[in-house]
Protein backbone atom coordinates (compact mmCIF):
# COMPACT_ATOMS: atom_id res chain seq x y z
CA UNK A 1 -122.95 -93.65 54.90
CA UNK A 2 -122.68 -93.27 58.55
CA UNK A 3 -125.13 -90.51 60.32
CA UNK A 4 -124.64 -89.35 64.23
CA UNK A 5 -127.66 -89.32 66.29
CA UNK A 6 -128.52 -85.88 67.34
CA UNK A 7 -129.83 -87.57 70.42
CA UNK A 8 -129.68 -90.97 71.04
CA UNK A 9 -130.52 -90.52 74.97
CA UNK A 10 -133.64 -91.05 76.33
CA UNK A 11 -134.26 -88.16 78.26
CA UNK A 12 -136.95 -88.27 81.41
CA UNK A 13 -137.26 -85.34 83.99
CA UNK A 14 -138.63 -86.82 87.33
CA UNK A 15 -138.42 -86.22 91.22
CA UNK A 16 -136.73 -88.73 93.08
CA UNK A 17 -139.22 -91.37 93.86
CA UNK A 18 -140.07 -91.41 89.94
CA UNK A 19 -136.58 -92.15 89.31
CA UNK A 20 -135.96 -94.90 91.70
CA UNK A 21 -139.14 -96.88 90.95
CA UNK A 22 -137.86 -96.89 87.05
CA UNK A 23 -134.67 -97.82 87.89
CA UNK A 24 -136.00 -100.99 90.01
CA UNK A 25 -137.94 -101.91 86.90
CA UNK A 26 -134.85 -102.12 84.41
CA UNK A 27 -135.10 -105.66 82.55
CA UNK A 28 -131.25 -106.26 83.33
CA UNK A 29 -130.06 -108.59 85.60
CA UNK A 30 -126.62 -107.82 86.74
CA UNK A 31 -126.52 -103.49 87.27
CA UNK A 32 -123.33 -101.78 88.51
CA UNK A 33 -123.75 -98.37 90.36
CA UNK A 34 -121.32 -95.92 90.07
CA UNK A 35 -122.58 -93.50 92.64
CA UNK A 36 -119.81 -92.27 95.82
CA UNK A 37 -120.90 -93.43 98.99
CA UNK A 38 -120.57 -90.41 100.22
CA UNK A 39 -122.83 -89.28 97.39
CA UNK A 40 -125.52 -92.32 98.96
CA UNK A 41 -125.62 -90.30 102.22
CA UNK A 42 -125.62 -86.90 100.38
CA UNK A 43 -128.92 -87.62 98.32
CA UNK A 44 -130.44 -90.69 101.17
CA UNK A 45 -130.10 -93.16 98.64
CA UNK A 46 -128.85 -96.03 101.05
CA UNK A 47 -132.32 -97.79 101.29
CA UNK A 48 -132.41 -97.64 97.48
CA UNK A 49 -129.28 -99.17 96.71
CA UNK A 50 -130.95 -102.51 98.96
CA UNK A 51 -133.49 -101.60 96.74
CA UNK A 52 -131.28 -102.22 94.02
CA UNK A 53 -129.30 -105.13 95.77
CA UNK A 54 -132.68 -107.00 95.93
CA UNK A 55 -133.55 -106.05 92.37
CA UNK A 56 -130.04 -107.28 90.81
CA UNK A 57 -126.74 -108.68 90.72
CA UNK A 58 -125.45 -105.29 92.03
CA UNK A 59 -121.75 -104.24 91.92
CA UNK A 60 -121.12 -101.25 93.65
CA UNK A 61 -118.01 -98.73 92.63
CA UNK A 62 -118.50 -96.47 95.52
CA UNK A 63 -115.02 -94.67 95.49
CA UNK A 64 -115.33 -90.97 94.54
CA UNK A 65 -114.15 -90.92 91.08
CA UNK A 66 -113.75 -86.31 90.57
CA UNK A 67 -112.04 -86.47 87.72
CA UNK A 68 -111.27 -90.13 86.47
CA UNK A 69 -107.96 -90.87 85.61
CA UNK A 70 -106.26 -94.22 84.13
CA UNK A 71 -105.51 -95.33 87.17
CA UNK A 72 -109.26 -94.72 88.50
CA UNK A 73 -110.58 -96.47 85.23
CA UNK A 74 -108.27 -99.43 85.95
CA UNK A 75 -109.55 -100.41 89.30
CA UNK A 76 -112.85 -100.31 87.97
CA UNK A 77 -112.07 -102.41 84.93
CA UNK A 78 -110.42 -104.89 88.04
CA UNK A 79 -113.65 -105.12 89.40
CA UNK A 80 -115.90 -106.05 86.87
CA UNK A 81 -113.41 -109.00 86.05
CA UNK A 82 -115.93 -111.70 85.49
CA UNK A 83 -119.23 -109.76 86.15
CA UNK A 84 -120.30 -109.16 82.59
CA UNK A 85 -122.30 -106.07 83.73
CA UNK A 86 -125.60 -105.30 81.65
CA UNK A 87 -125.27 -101.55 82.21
CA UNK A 88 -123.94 -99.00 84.22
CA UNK A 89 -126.50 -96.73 86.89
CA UNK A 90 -124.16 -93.63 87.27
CA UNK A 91 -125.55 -91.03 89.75
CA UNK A 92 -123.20 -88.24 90.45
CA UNK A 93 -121.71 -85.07 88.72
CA UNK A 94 -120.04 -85.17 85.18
CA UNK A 95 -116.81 -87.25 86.67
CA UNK A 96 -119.04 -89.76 87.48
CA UNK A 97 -120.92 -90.30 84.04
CA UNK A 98 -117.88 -89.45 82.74
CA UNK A 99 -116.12 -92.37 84.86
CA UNK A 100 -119.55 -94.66 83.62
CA UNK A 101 -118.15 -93.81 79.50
CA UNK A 102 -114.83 -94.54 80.59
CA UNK A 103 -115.51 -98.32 82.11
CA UNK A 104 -117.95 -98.98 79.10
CA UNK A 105 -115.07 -97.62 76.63
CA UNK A 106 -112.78 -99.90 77.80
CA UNK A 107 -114.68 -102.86 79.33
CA UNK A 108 -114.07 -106.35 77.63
CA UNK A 109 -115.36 -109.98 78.97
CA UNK A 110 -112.09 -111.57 78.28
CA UNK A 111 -109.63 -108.56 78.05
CA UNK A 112 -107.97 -106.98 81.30
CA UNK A 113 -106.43 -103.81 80.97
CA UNK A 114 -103.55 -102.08 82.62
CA UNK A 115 -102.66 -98.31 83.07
CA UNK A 116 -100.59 -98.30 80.45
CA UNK A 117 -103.28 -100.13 77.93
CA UNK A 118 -105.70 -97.82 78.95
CA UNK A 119 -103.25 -95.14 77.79
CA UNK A 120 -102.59 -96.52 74.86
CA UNK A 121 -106.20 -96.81 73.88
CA UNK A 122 -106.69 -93.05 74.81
CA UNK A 123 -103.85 -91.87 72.50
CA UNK A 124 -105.20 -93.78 69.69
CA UNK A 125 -108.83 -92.84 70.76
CA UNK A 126 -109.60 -96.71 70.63
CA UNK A 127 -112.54 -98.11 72.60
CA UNK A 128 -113.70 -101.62 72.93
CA UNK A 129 -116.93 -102.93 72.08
CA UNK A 130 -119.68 -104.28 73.62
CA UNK A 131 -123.07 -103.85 74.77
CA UNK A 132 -123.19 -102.42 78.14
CA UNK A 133 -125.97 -99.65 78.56
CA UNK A 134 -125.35 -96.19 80.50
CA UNK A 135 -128.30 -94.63 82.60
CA UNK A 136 -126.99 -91.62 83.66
CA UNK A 137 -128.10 -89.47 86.65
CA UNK A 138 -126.84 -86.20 87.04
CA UNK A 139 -126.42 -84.39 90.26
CA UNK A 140 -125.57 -81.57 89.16
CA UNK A 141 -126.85 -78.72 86.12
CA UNK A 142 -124.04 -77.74 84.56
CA UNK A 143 -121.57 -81.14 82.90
CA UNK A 144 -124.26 -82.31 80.18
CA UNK A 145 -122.53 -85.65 79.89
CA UNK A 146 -125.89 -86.95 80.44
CA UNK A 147 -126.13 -86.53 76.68
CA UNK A 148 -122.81 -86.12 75.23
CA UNK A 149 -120.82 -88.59 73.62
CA UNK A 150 -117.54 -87.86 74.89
CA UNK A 151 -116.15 -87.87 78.66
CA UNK A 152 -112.52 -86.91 79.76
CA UNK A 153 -110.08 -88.92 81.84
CA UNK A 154 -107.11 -86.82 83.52
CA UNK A 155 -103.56 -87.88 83.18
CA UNK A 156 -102.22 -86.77 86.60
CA UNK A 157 -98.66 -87.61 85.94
CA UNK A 158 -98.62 -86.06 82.63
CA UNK A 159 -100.56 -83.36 83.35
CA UNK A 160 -103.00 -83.65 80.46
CA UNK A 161 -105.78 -84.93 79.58
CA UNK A 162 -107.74 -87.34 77.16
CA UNK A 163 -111.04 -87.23 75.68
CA UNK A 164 -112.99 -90.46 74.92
CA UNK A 165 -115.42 -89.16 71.65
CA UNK A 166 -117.64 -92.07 70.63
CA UNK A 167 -121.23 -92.47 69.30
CA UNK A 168 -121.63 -95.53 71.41
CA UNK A 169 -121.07 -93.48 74.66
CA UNK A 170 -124.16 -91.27 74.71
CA UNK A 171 -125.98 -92.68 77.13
CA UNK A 172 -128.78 -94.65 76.27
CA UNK A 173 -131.30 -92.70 79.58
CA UNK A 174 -131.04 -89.91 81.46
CA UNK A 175 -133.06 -88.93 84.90
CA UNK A 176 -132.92 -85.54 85.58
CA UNK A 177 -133.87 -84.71 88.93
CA UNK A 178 -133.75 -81.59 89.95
CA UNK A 179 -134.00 -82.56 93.56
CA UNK A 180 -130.45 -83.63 93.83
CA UNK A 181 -129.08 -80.45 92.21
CA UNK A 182 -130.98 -78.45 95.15
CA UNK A 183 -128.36 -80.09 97.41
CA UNK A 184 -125.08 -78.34 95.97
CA UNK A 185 -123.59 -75.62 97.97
CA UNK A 186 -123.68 -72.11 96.47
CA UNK A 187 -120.13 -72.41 94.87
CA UNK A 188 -121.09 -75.69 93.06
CA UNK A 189 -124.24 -74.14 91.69
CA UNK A 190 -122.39 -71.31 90.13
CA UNK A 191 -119.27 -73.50 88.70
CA UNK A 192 -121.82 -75.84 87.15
CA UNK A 193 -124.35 -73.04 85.88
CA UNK A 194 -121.14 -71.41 84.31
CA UNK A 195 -120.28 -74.60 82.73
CA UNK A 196 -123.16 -74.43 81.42
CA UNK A 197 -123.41 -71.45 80.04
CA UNK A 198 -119.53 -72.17 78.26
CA UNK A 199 -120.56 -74.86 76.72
CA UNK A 200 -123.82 -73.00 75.34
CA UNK A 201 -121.90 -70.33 74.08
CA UNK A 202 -119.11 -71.92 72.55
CA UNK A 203 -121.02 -73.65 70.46
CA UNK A 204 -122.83 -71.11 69.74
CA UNK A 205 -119.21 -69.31 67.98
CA UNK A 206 -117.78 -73.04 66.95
CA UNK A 207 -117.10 -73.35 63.76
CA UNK A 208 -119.33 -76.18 63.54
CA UNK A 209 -122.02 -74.05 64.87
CA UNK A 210 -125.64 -74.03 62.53
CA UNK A 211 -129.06 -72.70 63.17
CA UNK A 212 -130.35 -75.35 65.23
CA UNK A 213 -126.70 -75.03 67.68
CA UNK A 214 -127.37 -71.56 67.97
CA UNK A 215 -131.38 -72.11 68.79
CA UNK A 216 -130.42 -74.49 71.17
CA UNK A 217 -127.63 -72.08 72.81
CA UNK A 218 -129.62 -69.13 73.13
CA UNK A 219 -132.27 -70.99 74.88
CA UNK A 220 -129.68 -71.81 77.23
CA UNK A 221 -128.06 -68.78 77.68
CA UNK A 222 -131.27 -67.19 78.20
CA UNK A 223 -132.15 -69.10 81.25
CA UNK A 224 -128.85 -68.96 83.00
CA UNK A 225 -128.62 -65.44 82.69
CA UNK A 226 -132.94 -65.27 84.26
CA UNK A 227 -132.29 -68.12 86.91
CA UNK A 228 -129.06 -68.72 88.17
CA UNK A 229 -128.65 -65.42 90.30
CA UNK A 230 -132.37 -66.55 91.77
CA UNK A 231 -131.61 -70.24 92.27
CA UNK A 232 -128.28 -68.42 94.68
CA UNK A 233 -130.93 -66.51 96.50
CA UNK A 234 -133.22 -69.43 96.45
CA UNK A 235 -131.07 -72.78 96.69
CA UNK A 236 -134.12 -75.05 97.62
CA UNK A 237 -136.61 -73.90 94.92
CA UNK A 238 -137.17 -77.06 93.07
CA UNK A 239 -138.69 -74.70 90.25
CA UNK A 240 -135.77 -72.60 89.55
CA UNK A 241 -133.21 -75.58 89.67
CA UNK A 242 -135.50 -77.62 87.39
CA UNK A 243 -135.45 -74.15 84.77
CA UNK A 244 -131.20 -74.55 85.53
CA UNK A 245 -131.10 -78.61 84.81
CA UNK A 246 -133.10 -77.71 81.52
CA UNK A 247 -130.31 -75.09 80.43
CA UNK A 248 -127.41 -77.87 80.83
CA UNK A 249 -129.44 -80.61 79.10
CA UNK A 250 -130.08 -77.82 76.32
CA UNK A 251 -126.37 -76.79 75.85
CA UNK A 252 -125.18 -80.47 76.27
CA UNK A 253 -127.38 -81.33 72.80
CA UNK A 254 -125.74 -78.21 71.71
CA UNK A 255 -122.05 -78.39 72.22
CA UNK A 256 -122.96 -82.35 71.51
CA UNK A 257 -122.77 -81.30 68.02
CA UNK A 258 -119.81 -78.73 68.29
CA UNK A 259 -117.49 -79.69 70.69
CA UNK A 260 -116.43 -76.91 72.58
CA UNK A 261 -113.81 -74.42 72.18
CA UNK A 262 -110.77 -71.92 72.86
CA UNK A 263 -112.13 -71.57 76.70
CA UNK A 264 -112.01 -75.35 77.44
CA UNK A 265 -108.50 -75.88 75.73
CA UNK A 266 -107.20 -73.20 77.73
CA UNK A 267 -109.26 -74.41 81.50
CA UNK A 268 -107.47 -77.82 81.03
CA UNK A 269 -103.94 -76.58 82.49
CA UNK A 270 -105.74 -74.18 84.86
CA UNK A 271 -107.53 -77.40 86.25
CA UNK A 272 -104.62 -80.02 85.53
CA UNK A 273 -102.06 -77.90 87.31
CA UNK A 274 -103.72 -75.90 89.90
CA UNK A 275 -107.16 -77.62 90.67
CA UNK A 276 -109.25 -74.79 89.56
CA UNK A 277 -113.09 -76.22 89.21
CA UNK A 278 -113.16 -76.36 85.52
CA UNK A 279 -116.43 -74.34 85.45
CA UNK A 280 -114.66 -71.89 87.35
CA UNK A 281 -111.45 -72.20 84.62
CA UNK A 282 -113.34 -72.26 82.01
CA UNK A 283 -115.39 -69.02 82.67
CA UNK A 284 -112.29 -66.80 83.55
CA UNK A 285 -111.94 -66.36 79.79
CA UNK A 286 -115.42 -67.05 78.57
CA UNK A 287 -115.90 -62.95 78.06
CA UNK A 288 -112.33 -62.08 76.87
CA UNK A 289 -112.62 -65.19 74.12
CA UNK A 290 -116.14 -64.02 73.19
CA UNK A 291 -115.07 -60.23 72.74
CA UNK A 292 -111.93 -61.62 70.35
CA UNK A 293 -114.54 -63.68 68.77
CA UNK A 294 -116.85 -61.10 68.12
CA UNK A 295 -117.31 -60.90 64.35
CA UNK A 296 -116.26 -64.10 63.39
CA UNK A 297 -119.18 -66.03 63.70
CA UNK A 298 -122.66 -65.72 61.99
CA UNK A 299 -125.51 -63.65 64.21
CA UNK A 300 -122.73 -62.55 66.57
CA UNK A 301 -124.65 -59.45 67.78
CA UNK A 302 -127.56 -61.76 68.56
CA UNK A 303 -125.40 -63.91 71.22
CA UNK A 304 -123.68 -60.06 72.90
CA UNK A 305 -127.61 -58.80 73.24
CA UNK A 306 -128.52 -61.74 75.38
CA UNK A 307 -125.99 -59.84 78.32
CA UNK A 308 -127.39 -56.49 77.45
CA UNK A 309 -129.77 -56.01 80.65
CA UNK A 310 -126.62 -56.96 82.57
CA UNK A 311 -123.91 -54.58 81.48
CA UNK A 312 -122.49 -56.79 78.98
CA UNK A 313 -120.75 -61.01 79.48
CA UNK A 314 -117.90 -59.59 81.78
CA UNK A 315 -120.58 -57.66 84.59
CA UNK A 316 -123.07 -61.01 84.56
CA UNK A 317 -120.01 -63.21 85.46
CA UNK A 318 -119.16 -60.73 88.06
CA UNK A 319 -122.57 -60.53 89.13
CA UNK A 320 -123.08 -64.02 89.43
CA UNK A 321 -120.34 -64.86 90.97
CA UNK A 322 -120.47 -61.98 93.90
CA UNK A 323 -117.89 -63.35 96.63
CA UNK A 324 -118.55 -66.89 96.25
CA UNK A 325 -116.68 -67.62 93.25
CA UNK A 326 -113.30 -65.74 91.86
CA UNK A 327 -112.55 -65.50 87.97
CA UNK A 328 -108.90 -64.10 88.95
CA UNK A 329 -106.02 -66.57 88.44
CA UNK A 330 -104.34 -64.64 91.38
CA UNK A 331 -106.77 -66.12 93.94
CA UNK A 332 -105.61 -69.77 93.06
CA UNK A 333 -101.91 -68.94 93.92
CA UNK A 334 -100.93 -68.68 90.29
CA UNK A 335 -97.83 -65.85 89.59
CA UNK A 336 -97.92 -63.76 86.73
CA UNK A 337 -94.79 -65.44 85.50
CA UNK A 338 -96.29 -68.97 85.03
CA UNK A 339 -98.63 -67.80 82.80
CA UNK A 340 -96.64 -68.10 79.09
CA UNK A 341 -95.94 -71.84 80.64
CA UNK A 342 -100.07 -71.93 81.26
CA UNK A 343 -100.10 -70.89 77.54
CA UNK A 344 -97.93 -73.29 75.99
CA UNK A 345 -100.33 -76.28 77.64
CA UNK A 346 -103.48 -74.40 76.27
CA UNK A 347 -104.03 -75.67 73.04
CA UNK A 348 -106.30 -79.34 72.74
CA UNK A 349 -106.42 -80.63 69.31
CA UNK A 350 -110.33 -80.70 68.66
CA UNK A 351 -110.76 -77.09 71.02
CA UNK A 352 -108.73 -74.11 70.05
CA UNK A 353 -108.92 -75.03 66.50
CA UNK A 354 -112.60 -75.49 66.82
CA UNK A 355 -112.43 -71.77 67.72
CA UNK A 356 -113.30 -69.15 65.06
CA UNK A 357 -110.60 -67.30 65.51
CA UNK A 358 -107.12 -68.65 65.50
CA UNK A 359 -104.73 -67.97 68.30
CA UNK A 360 -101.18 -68.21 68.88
CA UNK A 361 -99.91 -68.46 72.04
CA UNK A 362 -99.18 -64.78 72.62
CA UNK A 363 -102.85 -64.51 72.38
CA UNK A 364 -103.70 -67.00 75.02
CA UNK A 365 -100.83 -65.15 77.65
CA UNK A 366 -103.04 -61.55 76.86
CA UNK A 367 -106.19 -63.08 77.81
CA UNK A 368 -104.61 -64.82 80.68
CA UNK A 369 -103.71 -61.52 81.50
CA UNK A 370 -107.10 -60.12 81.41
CA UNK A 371 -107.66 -62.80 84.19
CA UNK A 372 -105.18 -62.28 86.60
């Protein structure tokens, strides 16, 4: 019988120096780094990428990859024709390790893929195999695809998207560094701290949800709800984003063994059609989906009491989110008309029926509604 991991990642907090001297002391020989290089400049990495260059046979993707697509994923796949890469260094936000999954899903020494391969491979959630490691570096505390097994890649001419959900694509280390998170703006740290938080509590009400998921969530939940206001007030405090960094790597393990739920499925047209963040999307309906949840999951009244000291889910999102961030589709141009058409796009195979209670798409156009 097969058995997931729970966690297959090795996971290392560090400050920056820590985590470039490890990663020049890898026993690979040929690396690639998928890392912007606008992202190099963000986080003065450019002396250790010659570091690296020194170190290995380096190839460099340094295209910004927010939100990989096919297309993305095949001019990666281009590059690494005849490289035979070891592993992948990915240093960025969740599109980044995200984009890392996709080039080891679909890498193959003698195979080249096309857009329309790729595609094919996504519909019939195929991967190839082979034995390219992931080190994964996130920039940000919010994605946890530094120890998740899935990543998504964006159709943009379909509108849609695909998730890649493999064993073989946790990735094998993680460097947290909560250094680089003290560099996002205010807006990033609360879109990434709400991701967070979704992806603590939906597991928390998933139907796959157990003791340990809920452990793990609470934990979570509990230090976004202490922190993240401070860390606003506070960007540079190295302390606070470090307590933050810990929350995503704590709901990643726990939506790791969930998957998420009603609030993703209905962020991806929000997102696909309208560029919303997808923290942001995914948080306009974390408190309405919670309140039609209520009841339907086991210690339910233990999950509502962690947002007692704030006036209940809907006043911390509020408060959180002050003038920096808006939960109302109206802000993002969206009419109330287009929202039964938002509706009919909201339902992911693997996410709203992953949700403990079952909706129909009348139910999705009243909590849109409760957004607007």
């Amino acid at each position: 019988m097969k058995y997931n991991d729970f966690c297959r990642t090795d996971i290392e907090f560090v400050n920056v120096e820590q985590m470039k001297e490890a990663c020049l002391h890898f026993d690979y020989k040929k690396l690639v780094l998928v890392m912007s290089k606008r992202a190099g400049v963000r986080y003065e990495l450019e002396r250790f990428v010659r570091d690296l260059e020194s170190r290995y046979e380096l190839l460099w993707l340094g295209e910004s990859v927010s939100y990989p697509t096919q297309k993305t994923l095949k001019e990666g796949l281009d590059a690494l024709k005849g490289f035979e890469p070891e592993a992948i260094l990915a240093i960025g936000g969740g599109s980044a390790i995200d984009y890392a999954k996709g080039m080891k899903a679909f890498y193959h020494s003698t195979e080249y893929q096309t857009v329309e391969t790729i595609t094919e491979l996504l519909q019939k959630k195929e991967i190839r195999r082979n034995p390219i490691d992931i080190i994964a570096v996130p920039t940000t505390a919010g994605t946890g695809a530094e120890v998740t097994k899935w990543a998504t890649i964006w159709d943009s001419e379909s509108k849609c998207k695909y998730s890649i959900d493999r064993e073989e694509l946790k990735p094998d280390k993680a460097f947290i560094v909560p250094e680089f998170t003290a560099r996002a703006g205010g807006e990033l740290t609360i879109t990434t701290g709400l991701d967070s938080l979704a992806h603590a509590m939906e597991s928390y009400w998933s139907k796959k949800t157990s003791p340990l998921v809920r452990q793990l969530a609470v934990r979570s939940i509990g230090i976004t709800i202490e922190y993240l206001d401070q860390i606003i007030k506070e960007p540079e405090n190295i302390s606070l984003r470090e307590k933050q960094c810990l929350a995503s790597v704590l709901s990643g393990l726990a939506f790791s063994m969930t998957r998420t739920t009603a609030c993703h499925s209905i962020s991806y047209p929000l997102t696909m059609q309208y560029q919303i963040p997808h923290g942001t999307a995914v948080a306009m309906t974390l408190a309405q989906v919670a309140e039609k949840n209520s009841g339907s999951f086991p210690e339910a009244e233990d999950l509502f009491a962690l947002f007692a000291g704030c006036g209940g889910i809907r006043n911390y999102l509020e408060q959180v989110c002050g003038e920096t961030v808006s939960l109302r589709l109206r802000d993002y141009g969206i009419a109330r008309d287009k929202l039964p058409v938002i509706a009919q796009s909201a339902f992911t195979l693997g996410r709203m029926d992953n949700n403990p209670v079952e909706f129909n798409r009348q139910d999705v156009v009243e909590i849109l509604k409760q957004t607007f």
